[in-house]
ModelCIF file with pLDDT and N, C-alpha, C, O atoms, coordinates in Angstrom:
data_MODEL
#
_entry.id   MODEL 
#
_entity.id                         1 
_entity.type                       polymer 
_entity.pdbx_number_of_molecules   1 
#
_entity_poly.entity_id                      1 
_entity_poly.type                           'polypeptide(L)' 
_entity_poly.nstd_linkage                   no 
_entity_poly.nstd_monomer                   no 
_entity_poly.pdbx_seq_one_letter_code       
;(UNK)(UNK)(UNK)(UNK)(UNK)(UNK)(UNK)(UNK)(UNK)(UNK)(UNK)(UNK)(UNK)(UNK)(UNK)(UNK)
(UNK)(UNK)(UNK)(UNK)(UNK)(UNK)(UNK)(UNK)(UNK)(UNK)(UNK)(UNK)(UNK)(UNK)(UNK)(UNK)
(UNK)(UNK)(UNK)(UNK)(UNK)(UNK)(UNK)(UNK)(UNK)(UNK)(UNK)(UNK)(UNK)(UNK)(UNK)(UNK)
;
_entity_poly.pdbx_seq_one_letter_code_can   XXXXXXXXXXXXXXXXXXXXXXXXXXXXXXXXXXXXXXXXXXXXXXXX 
_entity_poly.pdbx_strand_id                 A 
#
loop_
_entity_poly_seq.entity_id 
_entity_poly_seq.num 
_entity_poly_seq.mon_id 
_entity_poly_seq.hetero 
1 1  UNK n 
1 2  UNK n 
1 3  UNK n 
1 4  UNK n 
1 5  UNK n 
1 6  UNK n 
1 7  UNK n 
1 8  UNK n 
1 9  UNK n 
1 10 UNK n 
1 11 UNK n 
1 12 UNK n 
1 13 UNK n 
1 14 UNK n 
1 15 UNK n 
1 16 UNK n 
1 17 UNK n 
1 18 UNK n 
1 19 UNK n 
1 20 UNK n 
1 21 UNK n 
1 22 UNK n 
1 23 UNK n 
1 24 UNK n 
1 25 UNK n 
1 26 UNK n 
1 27 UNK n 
1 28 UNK n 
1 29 UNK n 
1 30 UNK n 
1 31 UNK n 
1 32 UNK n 
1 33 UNK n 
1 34 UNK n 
1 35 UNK n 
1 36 UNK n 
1 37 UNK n 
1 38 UNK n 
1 39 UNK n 
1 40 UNK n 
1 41 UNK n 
1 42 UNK n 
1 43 UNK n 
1 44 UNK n 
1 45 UNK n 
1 46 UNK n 
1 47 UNK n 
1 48 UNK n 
#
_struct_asym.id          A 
_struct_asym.entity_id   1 
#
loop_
_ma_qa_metric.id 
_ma_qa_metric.mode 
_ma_qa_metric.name 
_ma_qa_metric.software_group_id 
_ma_qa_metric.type 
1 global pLDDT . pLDDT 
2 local  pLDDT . pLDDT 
#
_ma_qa_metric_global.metric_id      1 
_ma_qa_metric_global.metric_value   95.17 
_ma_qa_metric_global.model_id       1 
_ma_qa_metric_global.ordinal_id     1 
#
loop_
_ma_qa_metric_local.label_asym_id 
_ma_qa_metric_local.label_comp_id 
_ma_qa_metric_local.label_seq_id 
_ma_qa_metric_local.metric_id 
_ma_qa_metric_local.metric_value 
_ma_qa_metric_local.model_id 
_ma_qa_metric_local.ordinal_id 
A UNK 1  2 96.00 1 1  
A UNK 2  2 94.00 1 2  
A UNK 3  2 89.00 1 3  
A UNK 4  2 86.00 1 4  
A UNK 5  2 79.00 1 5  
A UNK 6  2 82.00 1 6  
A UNK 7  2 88.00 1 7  
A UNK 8  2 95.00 1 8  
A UNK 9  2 97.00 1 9  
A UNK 10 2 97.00 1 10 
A UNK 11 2 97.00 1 11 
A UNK 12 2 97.00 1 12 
A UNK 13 2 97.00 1 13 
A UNK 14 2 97.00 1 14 
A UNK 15 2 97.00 1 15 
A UNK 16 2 96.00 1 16 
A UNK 17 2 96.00 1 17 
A UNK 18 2 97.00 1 18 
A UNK 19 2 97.00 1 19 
A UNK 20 2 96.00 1 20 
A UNK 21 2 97.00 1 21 
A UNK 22 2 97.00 1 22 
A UNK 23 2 97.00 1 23 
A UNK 24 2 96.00 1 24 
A UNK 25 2 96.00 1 25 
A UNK 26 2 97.00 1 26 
A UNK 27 2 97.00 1 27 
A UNK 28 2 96.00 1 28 
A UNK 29 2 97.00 1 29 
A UNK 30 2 97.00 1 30 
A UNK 31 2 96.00 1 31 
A UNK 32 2 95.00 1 32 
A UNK 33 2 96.00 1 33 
A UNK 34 2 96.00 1 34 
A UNK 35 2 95.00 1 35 
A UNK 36 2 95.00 1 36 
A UNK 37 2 96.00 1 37 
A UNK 38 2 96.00 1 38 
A UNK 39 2 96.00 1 39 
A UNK 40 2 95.00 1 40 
A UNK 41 2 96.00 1 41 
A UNK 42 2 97.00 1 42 
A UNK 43 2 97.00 1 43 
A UNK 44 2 97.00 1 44 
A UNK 45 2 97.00 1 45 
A UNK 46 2 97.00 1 46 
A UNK 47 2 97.00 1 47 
A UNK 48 2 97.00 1 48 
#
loop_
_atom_site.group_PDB 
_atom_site.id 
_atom_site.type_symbol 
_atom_site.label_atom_id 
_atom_site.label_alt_id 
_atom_site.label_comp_id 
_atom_site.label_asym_id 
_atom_site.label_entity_id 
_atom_site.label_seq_id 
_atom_site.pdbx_PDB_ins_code 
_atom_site.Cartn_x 
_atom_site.Cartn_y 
_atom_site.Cartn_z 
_atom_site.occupancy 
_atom_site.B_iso_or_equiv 
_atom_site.pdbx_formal_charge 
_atom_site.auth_seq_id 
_atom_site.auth_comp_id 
_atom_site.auth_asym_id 
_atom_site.auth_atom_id 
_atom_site.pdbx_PDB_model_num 
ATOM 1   N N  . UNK A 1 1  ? 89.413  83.593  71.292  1.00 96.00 ? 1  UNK A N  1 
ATOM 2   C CA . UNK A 1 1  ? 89.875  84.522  72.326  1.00 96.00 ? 1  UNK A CA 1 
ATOM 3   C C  . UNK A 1 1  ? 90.005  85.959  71.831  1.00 96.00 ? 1  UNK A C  1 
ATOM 4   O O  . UNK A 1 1  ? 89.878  86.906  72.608  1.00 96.00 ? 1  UNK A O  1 
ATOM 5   N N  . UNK A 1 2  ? 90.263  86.116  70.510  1.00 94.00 ? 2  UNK A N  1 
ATOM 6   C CA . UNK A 1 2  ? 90.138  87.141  69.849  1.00 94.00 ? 2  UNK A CA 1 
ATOM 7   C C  . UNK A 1 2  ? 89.363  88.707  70.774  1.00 94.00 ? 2  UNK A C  1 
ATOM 8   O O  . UNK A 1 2  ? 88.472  88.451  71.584  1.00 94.00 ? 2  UNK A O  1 
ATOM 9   N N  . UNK A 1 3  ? 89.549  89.390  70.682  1.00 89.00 ? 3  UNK A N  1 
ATOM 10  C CA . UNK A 1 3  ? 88.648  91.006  71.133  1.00 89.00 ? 3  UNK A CA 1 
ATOM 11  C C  . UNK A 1 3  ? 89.273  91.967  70.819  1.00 89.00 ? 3  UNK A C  1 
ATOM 12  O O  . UNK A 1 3  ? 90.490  91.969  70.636  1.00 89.00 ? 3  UNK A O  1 
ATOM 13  N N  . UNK A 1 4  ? 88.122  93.444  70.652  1.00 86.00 ? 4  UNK A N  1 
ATOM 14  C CA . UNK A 1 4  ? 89.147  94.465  70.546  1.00 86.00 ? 4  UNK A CA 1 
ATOM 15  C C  . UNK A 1 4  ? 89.785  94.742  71.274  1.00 86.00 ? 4  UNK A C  1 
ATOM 16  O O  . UNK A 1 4  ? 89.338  94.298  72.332  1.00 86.00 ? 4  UNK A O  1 
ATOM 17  N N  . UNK A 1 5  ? 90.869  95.379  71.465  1.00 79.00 ? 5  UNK A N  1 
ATOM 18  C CA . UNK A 1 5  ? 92.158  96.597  72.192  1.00 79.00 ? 5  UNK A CA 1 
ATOM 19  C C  . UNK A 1 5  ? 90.876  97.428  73.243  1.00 79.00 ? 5  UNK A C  1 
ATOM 20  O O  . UNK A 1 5  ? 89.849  98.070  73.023  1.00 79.00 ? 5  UNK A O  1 
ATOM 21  N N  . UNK A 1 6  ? 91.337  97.154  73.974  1.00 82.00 ? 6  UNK A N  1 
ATOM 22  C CA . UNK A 1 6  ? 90.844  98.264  75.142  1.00 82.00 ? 6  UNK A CA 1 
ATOM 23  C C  . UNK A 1 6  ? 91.857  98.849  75.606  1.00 82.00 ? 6  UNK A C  1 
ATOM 24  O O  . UNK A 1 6  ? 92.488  97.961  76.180  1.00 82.00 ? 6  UNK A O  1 
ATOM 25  N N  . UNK A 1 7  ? 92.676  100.295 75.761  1.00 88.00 ? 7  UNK A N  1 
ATOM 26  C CA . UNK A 1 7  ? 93.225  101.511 75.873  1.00 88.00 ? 7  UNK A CA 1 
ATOM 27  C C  . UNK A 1 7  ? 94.670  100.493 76.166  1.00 88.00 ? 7  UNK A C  1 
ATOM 28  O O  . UNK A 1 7  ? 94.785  99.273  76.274  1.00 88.00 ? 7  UNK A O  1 
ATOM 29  N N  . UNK A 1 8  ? 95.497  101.422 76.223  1.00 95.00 ? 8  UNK A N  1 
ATOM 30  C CA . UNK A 1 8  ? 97.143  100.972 76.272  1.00 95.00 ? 8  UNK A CA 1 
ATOM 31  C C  . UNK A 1 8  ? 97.683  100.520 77.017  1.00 95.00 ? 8  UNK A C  1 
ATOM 32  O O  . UNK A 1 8  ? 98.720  99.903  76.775  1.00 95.00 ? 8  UNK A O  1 
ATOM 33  N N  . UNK A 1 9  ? 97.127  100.668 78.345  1.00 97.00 ? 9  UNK A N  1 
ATOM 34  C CA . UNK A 1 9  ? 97.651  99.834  79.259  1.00 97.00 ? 9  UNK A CA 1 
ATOM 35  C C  . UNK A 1 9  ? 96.741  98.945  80.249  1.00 97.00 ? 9  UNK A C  1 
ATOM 36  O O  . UNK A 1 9  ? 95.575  99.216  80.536  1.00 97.00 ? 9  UNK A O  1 
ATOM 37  N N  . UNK A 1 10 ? 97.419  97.916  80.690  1.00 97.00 ? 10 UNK A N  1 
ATOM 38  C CA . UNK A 1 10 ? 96.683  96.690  81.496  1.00 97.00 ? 10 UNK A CA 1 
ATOM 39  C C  . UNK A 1 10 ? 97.497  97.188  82.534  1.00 97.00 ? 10 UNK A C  1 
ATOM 40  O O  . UNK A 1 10 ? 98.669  97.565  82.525  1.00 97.00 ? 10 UNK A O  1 
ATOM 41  N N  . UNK A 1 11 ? 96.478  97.102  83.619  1.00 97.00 ? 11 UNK A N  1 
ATOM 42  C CA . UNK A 1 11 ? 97.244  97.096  84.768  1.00 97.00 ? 11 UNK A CA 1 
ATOM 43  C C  . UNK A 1 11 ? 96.758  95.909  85.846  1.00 97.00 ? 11 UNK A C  1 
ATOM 44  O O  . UNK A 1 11 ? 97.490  95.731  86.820  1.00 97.00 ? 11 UNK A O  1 
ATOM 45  N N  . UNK A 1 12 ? 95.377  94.972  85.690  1.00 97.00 ? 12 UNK A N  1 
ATOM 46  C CA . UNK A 1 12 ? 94.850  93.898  86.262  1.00 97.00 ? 12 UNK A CA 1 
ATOM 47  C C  . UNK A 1 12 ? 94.193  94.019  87.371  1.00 97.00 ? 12 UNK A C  1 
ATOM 48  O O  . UNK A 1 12 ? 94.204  95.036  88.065  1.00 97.00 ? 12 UNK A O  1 
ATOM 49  N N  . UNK A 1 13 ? 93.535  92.923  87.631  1.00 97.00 ? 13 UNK A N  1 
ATOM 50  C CA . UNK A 1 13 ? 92.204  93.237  88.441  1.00 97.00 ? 13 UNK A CA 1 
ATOM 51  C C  . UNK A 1 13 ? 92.395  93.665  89.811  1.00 97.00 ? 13 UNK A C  1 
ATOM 52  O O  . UNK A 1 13 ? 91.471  94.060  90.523  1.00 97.00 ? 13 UNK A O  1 
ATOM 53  N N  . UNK A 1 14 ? 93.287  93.603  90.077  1.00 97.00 ? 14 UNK A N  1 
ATOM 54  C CA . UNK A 1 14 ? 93.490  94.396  91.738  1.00 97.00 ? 14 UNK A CA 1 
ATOM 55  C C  . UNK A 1 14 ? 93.389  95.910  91.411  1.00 97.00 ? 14 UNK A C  1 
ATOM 56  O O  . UNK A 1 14 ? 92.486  96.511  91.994  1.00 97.00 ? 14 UNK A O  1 
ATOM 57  N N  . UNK A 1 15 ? 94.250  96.679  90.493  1.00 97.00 ? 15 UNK A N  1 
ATOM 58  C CA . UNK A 1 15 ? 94.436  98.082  90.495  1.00 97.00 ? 15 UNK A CA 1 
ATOM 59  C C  . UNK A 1 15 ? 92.936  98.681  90.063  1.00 97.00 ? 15 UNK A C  1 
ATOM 60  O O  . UNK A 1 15 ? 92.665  99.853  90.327  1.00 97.00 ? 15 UNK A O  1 
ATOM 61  N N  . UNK A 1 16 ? 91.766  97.625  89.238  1.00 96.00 ? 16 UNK A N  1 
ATOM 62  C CA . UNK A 1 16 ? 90.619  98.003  88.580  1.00 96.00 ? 16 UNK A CA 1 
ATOM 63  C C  . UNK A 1 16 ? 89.740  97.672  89.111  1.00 96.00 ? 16 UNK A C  1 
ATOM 64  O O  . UNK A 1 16 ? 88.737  98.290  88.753  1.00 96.00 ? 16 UNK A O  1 
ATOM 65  N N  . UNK A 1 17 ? 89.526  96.746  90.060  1.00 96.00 ? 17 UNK A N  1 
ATOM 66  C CA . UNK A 1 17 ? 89.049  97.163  91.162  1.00 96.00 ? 17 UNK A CA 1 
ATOM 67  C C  . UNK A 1 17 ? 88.805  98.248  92.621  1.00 96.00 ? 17 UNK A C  1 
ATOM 68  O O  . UNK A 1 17 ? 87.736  98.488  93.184  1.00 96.00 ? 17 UNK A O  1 
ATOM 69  N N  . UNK A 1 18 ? 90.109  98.738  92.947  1.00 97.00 ? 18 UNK A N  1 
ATOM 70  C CA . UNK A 1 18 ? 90.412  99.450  93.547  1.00 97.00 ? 18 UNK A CA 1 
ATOM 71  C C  . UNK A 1 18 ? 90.197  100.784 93.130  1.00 97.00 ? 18 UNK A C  1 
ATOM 72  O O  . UNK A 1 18 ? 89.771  101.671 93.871  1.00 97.00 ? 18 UNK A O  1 
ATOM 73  N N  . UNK A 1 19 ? 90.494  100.918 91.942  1.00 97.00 ? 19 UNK A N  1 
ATOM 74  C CA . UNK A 1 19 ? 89.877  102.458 91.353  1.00 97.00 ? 19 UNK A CA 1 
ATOM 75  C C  . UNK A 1 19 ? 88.705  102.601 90.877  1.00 97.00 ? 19 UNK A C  1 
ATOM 76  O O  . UNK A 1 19 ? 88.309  103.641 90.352  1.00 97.00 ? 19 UNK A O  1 
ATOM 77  N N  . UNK A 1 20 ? 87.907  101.362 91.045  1.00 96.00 ? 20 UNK A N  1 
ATOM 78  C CA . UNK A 1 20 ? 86.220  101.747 91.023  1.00 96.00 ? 20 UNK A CA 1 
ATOM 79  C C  . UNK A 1 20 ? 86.019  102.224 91.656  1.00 96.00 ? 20 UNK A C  1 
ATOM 80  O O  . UNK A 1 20 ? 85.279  103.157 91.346  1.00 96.00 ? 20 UNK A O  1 
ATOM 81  N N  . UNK A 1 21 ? 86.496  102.111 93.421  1.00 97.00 ? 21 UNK A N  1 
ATOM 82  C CA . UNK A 1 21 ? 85.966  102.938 94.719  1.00 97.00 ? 21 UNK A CA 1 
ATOM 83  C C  . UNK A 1 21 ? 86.796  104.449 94.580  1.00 97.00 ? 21 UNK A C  1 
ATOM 84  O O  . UNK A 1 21 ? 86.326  105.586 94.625  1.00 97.00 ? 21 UNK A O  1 
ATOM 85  N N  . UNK A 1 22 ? 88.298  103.970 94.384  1.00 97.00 ? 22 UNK A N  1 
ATOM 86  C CA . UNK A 1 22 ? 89.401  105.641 94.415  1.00 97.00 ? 22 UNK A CA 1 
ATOM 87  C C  . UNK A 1 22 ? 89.500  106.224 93.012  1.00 97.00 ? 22 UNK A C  1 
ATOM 88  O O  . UNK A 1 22 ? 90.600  106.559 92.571  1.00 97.00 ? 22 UNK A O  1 
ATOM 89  N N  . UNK A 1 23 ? 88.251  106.372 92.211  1.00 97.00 ? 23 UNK A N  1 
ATOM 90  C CA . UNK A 1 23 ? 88.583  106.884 90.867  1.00 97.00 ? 23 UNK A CA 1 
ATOM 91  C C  . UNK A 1 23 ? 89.773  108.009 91.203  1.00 97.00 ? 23 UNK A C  1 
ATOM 92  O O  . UNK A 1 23 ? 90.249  108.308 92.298  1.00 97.00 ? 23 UNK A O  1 
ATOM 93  N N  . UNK A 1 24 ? 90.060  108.484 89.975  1.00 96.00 ? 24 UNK A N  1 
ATOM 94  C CA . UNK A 1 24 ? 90.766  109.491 89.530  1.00 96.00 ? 24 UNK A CA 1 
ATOM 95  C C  . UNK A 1 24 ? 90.288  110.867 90.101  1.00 96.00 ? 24 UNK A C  1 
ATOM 96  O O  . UNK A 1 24 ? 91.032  111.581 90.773  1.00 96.00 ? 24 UNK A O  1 
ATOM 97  N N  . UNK A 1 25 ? 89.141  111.157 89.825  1.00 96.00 ? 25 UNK A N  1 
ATOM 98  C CA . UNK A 1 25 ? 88.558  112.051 90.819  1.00 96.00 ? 25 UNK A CA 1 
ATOM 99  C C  . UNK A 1 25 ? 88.682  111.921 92.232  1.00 96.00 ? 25 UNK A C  1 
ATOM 100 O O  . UNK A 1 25 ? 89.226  112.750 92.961  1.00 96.00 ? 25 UNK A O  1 
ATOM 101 N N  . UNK A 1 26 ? 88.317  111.172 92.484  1.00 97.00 ? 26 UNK A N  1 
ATOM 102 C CA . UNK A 1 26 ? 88.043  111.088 94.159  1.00 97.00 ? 26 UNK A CA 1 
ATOM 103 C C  . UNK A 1 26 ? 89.419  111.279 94.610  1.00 97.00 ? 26 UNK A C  1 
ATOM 104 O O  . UNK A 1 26 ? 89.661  112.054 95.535  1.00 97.00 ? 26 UNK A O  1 
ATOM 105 N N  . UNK A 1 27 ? 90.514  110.490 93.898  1.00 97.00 ? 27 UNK A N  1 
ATOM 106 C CA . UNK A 1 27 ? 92.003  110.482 94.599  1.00 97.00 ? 27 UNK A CA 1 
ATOM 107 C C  . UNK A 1 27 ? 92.272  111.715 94.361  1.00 97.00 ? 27 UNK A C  1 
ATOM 108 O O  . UNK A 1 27 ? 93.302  111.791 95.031  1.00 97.00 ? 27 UNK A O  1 
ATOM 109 N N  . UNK A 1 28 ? 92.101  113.016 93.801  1.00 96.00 ? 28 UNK A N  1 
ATOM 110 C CA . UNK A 1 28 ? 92.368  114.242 93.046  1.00 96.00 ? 28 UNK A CA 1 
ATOM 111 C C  . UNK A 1 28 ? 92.035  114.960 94.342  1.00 96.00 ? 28 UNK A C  1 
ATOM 112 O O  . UNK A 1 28 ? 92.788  115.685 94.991  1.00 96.00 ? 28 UNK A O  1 
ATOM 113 N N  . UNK A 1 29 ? 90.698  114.612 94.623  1.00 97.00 ? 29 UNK A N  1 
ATOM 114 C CA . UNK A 1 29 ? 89.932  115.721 95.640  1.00 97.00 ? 29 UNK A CA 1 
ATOM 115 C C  . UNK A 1 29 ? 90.630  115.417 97.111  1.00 97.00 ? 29 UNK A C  1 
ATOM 116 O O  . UNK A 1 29 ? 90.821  116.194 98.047  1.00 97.00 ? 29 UNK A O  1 
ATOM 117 N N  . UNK A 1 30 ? 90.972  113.876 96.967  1.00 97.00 ? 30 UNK A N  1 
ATOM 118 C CA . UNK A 1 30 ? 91.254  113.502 98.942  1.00 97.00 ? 30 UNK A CA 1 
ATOM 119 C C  . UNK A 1 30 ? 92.843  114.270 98.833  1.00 97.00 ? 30 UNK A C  1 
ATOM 120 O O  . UNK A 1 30 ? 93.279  114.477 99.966  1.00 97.00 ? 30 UNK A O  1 
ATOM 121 N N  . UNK A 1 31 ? 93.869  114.769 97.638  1.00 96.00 ? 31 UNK A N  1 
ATOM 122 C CA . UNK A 1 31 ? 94.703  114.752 97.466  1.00 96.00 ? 31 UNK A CA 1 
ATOM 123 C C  . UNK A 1 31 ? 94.365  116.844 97.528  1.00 96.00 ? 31 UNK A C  1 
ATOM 124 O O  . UNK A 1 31 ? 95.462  117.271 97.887  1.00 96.00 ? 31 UNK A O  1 
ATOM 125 N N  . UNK A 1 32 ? 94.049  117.254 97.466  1.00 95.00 ? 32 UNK A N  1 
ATOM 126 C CA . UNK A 1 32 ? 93.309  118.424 97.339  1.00 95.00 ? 32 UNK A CA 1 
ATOM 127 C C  . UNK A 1 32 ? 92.794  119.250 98.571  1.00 95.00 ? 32 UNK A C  1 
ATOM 128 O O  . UNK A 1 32 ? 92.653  120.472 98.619  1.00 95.00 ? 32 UNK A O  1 
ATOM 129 N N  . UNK A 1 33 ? 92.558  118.381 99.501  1.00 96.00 ? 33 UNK A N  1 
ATOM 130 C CA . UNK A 1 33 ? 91.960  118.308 100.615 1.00 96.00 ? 33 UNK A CA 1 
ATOM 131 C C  . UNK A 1 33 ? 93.125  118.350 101.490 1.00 96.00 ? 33 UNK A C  1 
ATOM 132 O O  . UNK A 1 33 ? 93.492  119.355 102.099 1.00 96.00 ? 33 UNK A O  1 
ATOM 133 N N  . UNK A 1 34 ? 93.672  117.239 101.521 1.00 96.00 ? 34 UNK A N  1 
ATOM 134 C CA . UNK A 1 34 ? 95.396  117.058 102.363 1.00 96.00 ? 34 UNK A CA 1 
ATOM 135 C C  . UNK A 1 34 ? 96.180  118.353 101.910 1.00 96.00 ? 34 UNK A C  1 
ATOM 136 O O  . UNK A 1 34 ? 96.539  119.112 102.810 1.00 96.00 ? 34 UNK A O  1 
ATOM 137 N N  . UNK A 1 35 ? 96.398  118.589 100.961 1.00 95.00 ? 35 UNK A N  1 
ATOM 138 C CA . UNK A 1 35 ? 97.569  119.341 100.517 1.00 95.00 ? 35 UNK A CA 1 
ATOM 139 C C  . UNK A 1 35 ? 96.573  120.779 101.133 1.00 95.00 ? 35 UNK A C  1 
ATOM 140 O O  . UNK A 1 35 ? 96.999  121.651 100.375 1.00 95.00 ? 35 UNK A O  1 
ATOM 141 N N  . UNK A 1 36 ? 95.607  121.434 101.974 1.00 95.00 ? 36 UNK A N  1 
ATOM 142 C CA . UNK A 1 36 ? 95.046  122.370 102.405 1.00 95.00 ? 36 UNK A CA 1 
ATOM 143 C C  . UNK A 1 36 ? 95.016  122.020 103.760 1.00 95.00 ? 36 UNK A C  1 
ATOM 144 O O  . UNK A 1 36 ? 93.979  122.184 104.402 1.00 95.00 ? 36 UNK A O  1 
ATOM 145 N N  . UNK A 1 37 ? 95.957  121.590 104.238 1.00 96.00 ? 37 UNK A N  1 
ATOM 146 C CA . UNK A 1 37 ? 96.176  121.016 105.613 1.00 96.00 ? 37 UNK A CA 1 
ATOM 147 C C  . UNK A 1 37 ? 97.410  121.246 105.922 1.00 96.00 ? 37 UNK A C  1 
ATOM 148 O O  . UNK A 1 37 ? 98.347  120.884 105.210 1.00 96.00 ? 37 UNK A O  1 
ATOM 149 N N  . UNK A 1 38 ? 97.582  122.094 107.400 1.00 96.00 ? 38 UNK A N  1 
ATOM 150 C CA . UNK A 1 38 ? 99.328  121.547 107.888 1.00 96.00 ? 38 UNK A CA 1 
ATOM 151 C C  . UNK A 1 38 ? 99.718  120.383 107.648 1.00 96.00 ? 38 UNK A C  1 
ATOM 152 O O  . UNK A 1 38 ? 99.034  119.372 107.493 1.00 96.00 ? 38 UNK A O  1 
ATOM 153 N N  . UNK A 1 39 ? 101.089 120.537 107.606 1.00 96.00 ? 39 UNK A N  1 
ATOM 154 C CA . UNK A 1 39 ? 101.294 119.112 107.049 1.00 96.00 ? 39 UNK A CA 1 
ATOM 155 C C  . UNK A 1 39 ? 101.736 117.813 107.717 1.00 96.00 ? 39 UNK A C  1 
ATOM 156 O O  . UNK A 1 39 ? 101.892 116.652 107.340 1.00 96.00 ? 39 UNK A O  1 
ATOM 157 N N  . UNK A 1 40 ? 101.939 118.801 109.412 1.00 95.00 ? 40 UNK A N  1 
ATOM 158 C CA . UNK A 1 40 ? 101.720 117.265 110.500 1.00 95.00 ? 40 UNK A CA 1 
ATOM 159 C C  . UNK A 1 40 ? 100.444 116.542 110.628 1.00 95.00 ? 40 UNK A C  1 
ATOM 160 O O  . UNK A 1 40 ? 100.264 115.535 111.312 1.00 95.00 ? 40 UNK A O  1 
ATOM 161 N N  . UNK A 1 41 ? 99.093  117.496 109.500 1.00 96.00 ? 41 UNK A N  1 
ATOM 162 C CA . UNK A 1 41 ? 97.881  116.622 110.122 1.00 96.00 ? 41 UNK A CA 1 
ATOM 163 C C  . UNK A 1 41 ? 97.690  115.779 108.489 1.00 96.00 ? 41 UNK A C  1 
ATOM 164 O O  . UNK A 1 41 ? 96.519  115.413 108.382 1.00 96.00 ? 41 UNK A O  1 
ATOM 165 N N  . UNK A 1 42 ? 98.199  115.552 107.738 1.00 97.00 ? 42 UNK A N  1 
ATOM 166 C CA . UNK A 1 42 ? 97.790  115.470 106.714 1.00 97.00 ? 42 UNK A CA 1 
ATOM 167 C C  . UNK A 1 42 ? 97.870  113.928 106.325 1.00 97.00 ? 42 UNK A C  1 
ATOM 168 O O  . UNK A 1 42 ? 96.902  113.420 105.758 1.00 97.00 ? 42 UNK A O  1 
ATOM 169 N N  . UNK A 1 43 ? 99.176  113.055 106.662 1.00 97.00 ? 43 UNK A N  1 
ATOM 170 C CA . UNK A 1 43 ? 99.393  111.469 106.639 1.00 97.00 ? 43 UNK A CA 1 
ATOM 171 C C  . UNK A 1 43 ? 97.728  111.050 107.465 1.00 97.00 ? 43 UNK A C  1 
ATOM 172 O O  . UNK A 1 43 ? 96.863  110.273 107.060 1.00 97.00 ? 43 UNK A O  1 
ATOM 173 N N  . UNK A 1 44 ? 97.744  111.793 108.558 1.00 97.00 ? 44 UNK A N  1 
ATOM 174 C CA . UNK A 1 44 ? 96.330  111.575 109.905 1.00 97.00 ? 44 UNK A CA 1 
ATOM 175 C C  . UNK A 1 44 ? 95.408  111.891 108.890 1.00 97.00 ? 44 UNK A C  1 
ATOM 176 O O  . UNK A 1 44 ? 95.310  110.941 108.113 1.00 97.00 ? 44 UNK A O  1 
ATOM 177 N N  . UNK A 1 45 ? 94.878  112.596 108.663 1.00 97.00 ? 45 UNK A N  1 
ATOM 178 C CA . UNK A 1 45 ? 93.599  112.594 107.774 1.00 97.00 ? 45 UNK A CA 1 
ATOM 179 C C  . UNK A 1 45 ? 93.110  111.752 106.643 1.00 97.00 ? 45 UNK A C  1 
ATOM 180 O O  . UNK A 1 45 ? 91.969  111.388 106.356 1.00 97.00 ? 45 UNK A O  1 
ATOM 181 N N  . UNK A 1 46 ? 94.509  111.491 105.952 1.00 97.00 ? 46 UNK A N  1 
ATOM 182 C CA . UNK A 1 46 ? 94.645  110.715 104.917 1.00 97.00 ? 46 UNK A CA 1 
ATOM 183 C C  . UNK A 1 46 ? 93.893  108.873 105.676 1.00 97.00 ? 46 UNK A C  1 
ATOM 184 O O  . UNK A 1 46 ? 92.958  108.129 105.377 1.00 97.00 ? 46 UNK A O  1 
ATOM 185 N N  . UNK A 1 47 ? 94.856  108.882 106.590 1.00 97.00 ? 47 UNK A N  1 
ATOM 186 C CA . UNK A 1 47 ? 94.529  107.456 107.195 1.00 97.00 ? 47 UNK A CA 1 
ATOM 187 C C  . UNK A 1 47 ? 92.771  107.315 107.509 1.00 97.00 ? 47 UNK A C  1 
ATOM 188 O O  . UNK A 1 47 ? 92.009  106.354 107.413 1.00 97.00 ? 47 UNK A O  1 
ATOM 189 N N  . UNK A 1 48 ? 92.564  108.709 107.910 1.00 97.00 ? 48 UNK A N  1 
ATOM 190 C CA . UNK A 1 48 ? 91.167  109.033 108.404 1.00 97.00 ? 48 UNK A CA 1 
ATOM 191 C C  . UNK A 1 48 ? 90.152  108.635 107.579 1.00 97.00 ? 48 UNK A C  1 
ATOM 192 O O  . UNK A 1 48 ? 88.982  108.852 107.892 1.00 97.00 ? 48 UNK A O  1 
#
C-alpha cells in the first residue's frame, strides 16, 4: 500500500472532483465577477 506523500492535505473524492469543474481559477473569476455587481443581483447570478 505503500506511496509517496502527495501535498498536505486530503480532502477526498467529493471536494476533488468538484474542483476539477470549479478550479481555483474559475471560483476566483465567478467570485470577481459577483463582487462587480450590486449586491441584490449577485446571490442571482451566482445561482445563474
Amino acid at each position: 500500500m505503500r506511496k509517496p506523500a502527495t501535498g498536505q492535505f486530503h480532502y477526498g473524492p467529493e471536494r476533488e472532483g468538484y474542483e476539477a469543474q470549479w478550479t481555483r481559477a474559475a471560483y476566483d473569476l465567478l467570485t470577481d465577477i459577483l463582487a462587480g455587481l450590486p449586491i441584490h443581483w449577485r446571490f442571482f447570478a451566482k445561482t445563474e
